[in-house]
N, C-alpha and C. Protein backbone atom coordinates (compact mmCIF):
# COMPACT_ATOMS: atom_id res chain seq x y z
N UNK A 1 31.90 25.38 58.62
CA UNK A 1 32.99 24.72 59.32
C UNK A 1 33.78 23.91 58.30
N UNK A 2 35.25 24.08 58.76
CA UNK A 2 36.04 23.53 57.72
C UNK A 2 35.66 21.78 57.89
N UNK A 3 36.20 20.79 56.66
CA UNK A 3 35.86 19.49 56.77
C UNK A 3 37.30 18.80 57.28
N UNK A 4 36.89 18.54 58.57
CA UNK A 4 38.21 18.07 59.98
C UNK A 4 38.58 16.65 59.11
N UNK A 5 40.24 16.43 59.70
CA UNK A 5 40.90 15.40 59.36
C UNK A 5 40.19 14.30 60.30
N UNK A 6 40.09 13.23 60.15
CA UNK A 6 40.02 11.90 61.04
C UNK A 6 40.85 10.90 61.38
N UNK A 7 41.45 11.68 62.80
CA UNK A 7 42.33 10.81 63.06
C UNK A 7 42.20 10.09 64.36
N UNK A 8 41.62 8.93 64.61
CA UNK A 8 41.03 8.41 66.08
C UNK A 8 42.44 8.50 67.42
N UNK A 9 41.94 8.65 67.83
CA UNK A 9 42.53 9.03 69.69
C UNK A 9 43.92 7.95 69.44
N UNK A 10 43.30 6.36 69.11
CA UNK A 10 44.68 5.19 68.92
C UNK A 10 45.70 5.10 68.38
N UNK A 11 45.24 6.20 67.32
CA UNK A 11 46.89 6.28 65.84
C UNK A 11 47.20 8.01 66.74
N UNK A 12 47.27 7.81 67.84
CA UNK A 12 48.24 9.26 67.97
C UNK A 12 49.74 9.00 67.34
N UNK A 13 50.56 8.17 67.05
CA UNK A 13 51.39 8.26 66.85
C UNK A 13 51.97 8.76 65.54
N UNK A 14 50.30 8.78 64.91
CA UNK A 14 50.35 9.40 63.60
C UNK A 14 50.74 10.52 63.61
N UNK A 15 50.20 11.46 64.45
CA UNK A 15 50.32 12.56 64.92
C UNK A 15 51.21 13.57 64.56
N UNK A 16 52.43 12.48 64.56
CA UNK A 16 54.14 12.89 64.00
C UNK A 16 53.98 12.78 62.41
N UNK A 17 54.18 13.65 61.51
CA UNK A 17 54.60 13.01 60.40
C UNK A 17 55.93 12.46 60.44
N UNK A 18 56.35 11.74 59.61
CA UNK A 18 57.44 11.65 58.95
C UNK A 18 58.46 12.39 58.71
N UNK A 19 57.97 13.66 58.08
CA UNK A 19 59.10 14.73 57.74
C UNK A 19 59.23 15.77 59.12
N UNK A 20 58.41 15.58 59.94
CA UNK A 20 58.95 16.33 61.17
C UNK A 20 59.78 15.16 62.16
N UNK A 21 59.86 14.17 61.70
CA UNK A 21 60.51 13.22 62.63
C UNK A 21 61.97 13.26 61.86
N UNK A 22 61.90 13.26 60.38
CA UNK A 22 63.32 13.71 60.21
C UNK A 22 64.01 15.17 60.03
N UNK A 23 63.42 16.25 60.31
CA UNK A 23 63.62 17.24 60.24
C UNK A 23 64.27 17.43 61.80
N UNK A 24 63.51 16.70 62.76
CA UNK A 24 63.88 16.88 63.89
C UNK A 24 65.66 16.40 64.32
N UNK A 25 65.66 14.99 63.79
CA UNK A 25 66.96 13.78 63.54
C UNK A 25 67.85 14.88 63.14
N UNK A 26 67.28 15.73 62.31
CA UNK A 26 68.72 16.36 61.40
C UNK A 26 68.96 17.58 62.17
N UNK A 27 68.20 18.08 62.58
CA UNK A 27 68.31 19.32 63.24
C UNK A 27 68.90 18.96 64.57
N UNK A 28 68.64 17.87 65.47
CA UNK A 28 70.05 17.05 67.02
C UNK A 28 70.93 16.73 66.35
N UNK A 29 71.80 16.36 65.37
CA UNK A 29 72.55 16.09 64.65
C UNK A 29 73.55 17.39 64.29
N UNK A 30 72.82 18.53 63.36
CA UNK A 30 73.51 19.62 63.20
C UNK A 30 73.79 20.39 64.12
N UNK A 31 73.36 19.96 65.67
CA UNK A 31 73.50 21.10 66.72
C UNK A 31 74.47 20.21 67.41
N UNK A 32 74.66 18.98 67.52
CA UNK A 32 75.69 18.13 68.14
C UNK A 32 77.10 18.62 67.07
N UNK A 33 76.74 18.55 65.93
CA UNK A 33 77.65 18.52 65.06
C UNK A 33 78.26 20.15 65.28
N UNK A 34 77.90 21.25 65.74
CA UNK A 34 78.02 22.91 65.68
C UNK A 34 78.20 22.97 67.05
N UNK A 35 78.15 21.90 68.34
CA UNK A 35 79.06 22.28 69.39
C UNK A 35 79.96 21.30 69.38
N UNK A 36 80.35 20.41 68.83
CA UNK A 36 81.83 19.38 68.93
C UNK A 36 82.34 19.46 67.99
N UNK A 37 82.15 20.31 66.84
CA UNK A 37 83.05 20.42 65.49
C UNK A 37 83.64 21.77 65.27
N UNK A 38 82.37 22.23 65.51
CA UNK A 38 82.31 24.36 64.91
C UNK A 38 82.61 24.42 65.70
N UNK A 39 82.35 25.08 67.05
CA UNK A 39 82.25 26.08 68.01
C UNK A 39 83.51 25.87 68.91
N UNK A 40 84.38 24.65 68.48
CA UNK A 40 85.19 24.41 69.25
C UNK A 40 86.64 24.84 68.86
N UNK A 41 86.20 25.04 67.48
CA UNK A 41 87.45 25.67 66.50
C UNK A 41 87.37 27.29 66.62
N UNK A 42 86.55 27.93 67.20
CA UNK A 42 86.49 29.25 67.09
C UNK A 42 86.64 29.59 69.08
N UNK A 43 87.29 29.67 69.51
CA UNK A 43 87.75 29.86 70.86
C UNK A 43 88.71 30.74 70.82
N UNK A 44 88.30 31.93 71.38
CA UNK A 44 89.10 32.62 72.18
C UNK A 44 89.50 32.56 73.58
N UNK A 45 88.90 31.83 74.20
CA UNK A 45 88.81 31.95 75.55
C UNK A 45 89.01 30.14 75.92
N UNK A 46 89.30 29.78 77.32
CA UNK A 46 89.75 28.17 77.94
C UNK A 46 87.76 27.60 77.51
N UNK A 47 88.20 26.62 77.29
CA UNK A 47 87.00 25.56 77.18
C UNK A 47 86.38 25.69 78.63
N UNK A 48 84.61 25.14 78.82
CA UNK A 48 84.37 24.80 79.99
C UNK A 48 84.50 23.88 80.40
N UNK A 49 83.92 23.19 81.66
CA UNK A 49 84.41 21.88 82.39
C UNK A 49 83.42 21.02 80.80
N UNK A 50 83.94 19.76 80.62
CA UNK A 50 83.15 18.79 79.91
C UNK A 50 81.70 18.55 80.00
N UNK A 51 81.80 18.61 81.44
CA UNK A 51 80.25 17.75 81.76
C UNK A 51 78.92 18.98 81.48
N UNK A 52 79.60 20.45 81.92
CA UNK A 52 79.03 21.31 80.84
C UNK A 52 78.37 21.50 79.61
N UNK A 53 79.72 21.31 78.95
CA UNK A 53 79.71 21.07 77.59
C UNK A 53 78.89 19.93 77.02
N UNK A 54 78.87 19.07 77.83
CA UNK A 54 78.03 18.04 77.35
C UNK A 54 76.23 17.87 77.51
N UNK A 55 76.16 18.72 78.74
CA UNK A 55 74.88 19.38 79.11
C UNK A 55 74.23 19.97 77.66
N UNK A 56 74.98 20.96 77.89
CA UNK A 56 74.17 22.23 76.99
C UNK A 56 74.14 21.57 75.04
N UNK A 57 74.89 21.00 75.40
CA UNK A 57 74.98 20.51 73.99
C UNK A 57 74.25 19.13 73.80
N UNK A 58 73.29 18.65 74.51
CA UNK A 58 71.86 17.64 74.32
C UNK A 58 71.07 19.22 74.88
N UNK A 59 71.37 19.39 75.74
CA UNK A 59 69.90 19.94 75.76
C UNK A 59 69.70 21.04 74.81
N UNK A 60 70.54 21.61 73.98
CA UNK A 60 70.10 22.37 73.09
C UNK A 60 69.60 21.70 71.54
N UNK A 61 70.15 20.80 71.49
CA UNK A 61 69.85 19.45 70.58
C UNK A 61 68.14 18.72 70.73
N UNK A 62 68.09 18.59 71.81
CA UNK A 62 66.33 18.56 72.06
C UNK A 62 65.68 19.24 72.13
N UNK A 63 66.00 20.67 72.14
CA UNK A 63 65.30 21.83 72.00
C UNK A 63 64.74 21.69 70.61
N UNK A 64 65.94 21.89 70.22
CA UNK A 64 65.72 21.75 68.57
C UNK A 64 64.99 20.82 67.76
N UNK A 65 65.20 19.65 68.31
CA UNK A 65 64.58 18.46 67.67
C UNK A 65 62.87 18.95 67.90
N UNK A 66 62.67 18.88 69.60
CA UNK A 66 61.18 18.90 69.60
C UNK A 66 60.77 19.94 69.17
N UNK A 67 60.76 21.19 68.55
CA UNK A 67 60.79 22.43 67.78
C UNK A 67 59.81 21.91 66.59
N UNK A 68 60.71 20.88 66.03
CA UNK A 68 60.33 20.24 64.54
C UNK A 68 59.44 19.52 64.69
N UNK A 69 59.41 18.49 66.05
CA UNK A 69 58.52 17.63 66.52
C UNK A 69 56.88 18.55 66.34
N UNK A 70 57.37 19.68 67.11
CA UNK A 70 55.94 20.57 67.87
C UNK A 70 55.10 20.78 66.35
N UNK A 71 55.72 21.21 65.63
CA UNK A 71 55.15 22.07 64.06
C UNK A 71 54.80 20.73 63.59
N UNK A 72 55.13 19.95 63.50
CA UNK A 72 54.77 18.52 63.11
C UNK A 72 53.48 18.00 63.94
N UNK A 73 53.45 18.18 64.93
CA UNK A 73 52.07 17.62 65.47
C UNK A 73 51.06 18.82 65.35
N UNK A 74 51.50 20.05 64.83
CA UNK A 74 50.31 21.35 64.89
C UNK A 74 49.79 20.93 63.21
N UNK A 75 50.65 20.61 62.95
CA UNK A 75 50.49 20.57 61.40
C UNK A 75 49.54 19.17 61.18
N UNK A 76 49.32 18.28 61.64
CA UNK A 76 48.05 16.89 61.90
C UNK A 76 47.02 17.79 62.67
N UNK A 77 47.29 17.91 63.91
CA UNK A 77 46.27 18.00 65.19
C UNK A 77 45.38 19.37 64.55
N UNK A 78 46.05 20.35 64.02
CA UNK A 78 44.51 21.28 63.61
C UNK A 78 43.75 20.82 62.20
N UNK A 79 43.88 20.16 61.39
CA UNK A 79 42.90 19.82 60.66
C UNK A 79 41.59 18.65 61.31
N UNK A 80 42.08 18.04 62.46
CA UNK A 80 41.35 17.31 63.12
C UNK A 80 40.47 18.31 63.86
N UNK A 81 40.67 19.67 64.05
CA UNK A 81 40.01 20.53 64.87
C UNK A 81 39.20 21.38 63.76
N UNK A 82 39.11 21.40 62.72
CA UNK A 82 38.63 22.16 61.72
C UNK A 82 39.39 23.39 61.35
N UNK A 83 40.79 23.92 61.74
CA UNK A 83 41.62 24.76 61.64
C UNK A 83 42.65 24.58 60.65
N UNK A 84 43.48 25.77 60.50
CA UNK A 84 44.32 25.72 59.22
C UNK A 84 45.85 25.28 59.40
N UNK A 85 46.10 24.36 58.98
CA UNK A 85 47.80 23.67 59.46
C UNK A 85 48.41 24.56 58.73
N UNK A 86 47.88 25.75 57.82
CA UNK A 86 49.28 26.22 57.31
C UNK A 86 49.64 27.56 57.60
N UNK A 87 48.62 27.61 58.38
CA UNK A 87 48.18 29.14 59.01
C UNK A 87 49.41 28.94 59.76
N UNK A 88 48.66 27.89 60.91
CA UNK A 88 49.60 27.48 62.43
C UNK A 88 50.69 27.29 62.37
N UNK A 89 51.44 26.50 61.25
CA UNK A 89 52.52 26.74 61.17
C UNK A 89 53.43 27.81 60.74
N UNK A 90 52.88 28.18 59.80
CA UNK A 90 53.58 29.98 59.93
C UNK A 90 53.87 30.83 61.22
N UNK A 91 52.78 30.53 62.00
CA UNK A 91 52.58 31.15 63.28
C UNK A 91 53.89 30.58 64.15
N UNK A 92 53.94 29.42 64.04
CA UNK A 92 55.04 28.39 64.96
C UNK A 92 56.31 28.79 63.97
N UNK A 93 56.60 29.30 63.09
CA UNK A 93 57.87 29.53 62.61
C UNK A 93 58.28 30.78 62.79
N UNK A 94 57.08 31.91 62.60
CA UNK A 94 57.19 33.43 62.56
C UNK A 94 57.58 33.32 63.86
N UNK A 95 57.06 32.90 65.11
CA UNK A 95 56.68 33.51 66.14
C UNK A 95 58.09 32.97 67.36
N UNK A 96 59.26 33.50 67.64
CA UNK A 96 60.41 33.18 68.27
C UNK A 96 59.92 32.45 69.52
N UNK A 97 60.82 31.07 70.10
CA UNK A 97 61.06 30.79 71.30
C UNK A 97 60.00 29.85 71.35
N UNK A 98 59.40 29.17 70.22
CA UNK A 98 57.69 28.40 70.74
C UNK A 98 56.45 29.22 71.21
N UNK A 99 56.51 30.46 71.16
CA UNK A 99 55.39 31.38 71.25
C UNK A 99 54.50 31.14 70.52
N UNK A 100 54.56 30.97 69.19
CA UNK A 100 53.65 30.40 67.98
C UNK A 100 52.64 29.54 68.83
N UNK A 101 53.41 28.05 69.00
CA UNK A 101 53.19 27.12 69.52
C UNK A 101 52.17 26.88 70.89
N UNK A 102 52.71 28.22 71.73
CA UNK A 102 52.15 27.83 73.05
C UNK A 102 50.78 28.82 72.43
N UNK A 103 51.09 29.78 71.56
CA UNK A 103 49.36 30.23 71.27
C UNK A 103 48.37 29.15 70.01
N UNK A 104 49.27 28.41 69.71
CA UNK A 104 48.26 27.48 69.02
C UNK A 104 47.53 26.51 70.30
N UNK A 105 48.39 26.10 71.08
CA UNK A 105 47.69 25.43 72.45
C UNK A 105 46.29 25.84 73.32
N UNK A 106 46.93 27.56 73.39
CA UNK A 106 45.52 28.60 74.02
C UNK A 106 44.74 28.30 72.96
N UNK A 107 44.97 28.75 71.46
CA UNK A 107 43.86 29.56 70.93
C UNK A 107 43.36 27.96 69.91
N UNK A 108 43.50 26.26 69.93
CA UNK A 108 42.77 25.83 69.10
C UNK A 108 41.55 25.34 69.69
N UNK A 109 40.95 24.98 68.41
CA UNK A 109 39.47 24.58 68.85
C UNK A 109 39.10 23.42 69.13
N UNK A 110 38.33 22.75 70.31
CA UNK A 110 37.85 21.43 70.60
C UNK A 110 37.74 20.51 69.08
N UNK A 111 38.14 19.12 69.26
CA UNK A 111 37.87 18.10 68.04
C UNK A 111 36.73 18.34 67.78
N UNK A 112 36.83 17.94 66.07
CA UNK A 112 35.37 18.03 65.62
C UNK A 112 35.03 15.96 65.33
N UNK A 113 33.51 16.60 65.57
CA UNK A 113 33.06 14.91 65.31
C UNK A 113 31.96 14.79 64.33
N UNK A 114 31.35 13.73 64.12
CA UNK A 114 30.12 13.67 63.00
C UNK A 114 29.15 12.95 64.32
N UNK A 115 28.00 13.45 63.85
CA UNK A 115 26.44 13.44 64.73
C UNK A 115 26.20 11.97 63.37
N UNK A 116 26.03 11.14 64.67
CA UNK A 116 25.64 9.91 64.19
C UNK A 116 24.07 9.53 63.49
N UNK A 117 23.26 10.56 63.56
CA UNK A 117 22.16 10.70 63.11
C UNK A 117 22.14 11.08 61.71
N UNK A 118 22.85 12.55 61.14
CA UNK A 118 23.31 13.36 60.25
C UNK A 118 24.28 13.64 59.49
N UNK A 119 25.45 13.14 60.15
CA UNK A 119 26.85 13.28 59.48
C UNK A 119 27.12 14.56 59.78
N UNK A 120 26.38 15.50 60.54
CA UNK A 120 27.10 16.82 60.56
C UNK A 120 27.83 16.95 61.38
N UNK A 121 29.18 18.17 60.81
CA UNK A 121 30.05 18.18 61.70
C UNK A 121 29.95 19.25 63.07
N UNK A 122 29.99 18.48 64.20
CA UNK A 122 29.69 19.08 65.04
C UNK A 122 31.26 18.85 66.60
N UNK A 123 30.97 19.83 66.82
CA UNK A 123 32.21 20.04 68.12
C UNK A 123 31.85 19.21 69.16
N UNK A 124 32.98 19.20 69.92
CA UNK A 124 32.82 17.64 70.83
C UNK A 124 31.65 18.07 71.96
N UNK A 125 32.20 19.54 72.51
CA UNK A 125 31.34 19.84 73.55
C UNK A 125 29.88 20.38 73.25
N UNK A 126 29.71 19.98 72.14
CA UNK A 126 28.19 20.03 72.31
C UNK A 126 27.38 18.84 72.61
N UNK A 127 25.86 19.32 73.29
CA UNK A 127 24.99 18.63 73.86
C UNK A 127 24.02 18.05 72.51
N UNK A 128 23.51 18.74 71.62
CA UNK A 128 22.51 18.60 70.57
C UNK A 128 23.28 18.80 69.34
N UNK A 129 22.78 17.93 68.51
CA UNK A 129 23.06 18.07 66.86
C UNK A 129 22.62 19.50 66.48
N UNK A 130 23.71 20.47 65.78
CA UNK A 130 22.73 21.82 65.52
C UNK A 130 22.18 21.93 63.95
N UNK A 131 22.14 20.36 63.85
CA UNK A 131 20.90 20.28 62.10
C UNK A 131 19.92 19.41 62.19
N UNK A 132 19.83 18.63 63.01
CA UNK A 132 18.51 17.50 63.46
C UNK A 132 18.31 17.15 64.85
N UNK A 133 18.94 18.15 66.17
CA UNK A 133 18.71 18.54 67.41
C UNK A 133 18.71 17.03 68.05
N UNK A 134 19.50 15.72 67.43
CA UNK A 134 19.93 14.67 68.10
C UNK A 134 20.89 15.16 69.26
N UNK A 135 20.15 14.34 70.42
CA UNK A 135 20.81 14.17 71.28
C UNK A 135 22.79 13.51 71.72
N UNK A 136 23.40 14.11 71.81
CA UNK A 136 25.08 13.81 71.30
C UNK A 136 25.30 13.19 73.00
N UNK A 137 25.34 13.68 73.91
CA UNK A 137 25.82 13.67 74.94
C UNK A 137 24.45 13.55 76.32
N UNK A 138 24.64 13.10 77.42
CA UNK A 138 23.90 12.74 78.49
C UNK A 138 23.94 13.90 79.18
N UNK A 139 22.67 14.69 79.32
CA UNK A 139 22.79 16.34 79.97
C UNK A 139 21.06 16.16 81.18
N UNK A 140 21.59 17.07 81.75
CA UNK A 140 20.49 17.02 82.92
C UNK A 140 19.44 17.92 82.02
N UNK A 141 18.16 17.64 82.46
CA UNK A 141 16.82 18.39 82.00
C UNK A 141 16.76 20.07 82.50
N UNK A 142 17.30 19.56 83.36
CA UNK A 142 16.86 21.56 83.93
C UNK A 142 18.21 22.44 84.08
N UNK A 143 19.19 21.93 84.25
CA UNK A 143 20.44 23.07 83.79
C UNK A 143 21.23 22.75 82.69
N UNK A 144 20.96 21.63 81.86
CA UNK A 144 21.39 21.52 80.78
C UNK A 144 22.99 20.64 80.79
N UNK A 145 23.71 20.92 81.96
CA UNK A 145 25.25 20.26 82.76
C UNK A 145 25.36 18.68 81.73
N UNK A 146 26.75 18.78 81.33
CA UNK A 146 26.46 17.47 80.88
C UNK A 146 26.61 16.30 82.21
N UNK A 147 26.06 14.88 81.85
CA UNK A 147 26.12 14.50 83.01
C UNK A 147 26.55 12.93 83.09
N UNK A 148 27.03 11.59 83.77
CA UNK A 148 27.09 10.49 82.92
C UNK A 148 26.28 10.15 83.15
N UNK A 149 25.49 8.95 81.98
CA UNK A 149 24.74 8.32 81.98
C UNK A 149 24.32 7.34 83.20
N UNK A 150 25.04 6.86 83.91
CA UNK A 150 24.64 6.26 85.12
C UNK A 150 24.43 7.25 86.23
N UNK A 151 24.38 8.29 86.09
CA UNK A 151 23.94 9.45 87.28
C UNK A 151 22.38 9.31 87.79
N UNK A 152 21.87 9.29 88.83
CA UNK A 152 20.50 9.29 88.99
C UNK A 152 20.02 10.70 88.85
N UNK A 153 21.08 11.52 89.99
CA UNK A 153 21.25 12.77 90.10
C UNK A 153 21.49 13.80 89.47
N UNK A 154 21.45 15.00 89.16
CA UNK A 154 22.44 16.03 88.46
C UNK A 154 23.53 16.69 89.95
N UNK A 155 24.42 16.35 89.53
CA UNK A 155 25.92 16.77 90.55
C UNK A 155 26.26 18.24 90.40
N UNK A 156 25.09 19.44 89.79
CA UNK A 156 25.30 20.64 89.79
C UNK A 156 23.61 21.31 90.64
N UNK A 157 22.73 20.87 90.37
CA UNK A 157 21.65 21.40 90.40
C UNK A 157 20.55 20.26 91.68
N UNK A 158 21.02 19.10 91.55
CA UNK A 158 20.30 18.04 91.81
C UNK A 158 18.79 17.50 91.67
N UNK A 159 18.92 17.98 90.17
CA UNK A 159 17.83 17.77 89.63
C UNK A 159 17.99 15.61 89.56
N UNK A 160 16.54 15.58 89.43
CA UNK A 160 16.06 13.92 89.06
C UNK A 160 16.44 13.80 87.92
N UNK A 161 16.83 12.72 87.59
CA UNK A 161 17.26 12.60 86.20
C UNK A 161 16.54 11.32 85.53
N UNK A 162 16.05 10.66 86.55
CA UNK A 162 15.06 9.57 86.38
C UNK A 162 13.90 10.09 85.56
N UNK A 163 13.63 11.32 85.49
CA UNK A 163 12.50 12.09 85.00
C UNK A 163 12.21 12.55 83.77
N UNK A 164 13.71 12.74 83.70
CA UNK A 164 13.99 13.72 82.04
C UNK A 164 13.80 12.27 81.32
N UNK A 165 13.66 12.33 80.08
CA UNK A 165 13.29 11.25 79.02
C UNK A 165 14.84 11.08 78.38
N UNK A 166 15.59 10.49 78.59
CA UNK A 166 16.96 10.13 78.27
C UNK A 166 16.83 8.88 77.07
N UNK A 167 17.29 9.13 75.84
CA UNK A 167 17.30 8.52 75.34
C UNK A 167 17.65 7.15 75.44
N UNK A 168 16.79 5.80 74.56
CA UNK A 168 17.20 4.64 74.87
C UNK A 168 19.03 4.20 75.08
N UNK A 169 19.74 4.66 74.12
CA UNK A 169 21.10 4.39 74.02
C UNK A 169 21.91 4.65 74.36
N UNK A 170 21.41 6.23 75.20
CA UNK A 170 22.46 6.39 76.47
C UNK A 170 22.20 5.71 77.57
N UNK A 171 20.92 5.71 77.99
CA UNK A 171 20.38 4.75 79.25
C UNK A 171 21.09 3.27 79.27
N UNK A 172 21.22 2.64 77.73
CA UNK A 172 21.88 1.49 78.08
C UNK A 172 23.46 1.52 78.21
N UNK A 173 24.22 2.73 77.84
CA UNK A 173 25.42 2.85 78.04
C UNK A 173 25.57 2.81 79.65
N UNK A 174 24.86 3.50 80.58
CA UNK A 174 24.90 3.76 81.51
C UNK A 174 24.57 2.35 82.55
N UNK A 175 24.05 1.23 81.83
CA UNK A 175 23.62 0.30 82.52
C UNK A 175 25.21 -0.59 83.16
């Protein structure tokens, strides 16, 4: 597994670089600038009503911007997943209309985290460390379901949970 970026849940705003925040600026700018400068000098035909014109010309401007925005947050958010930002972005440039994009959404992989026992890097949705079989998450004994720590019950199986040997430190999370 590749070695994931660390970027905690609070600095999402990191999320954005820099150069996709001005790539974006310049790109609403050149599309404001290519329907009230350009496109208005090349008419063959009567103008439309204004309020039209004024429509299509933000909303094609935010199209654009968040375009730059999107490749900008694929380009942070998959090294935090153990994936390749330069792959994904090729994908988000090759691929017309945000298609790239909406298959980086389907196809990335859950955050990766470190097993507080080991340091190994392990995926969020796992239950056990898969190098020193530490316990990561609060799971019922007999179907395995993850479950919260204050559950008496299992809410799939209704197994006892009073029973299974739950480690000290989830038990006190749960208190």
């Amino acid at each position: 597994m590749r070695n994931p970026q660390s970027i905690s849940i609070n600095e999402d705003e990191r999320l954005f670089p820099i150069w996709s925040i001005v790539a974006a600026s310049v790109a609403f700018v050149l599309v404001e600038y290519y329907f009230w400068v350009v496109a208005p000098g090349q008419r063959h035909h009567p103008p439309p009503a204004l309020g039209l014109r004024i429509y299509f010309n933000i909303s094609w401007g935010v199209v654009s911007a968040l375009y730059f925005l999107m490749v900008g947050y694929i380009s942070k958010d998959s090294p935090r997943r153990g994936m390749s930002p330069r792959f994904w972005m090729i994908v988000c440039f090759v691929m017309p209309a945000g298609i790239g994009a909406v298959l980086y959404f389907l196809l990335r992989q859950p955050e990766v985290t470190r097993c507080p026992a080991c340091s190994t890097h392990v995926l969020s949705d796992f239950h056990f460390c898969p190098q020193c079989n530490y316990r990561l998450t609060a799971n019922c004994g007999n179907c395995f379901r993850t479950v919260r720590a204050s559950d008496l019950f299992c809410t799939r199986c209704g197994h006892e949970l009073e029973k299974d040997e739950m480690p000290r430190r989830l038990r006190v999370l749960g208190d």
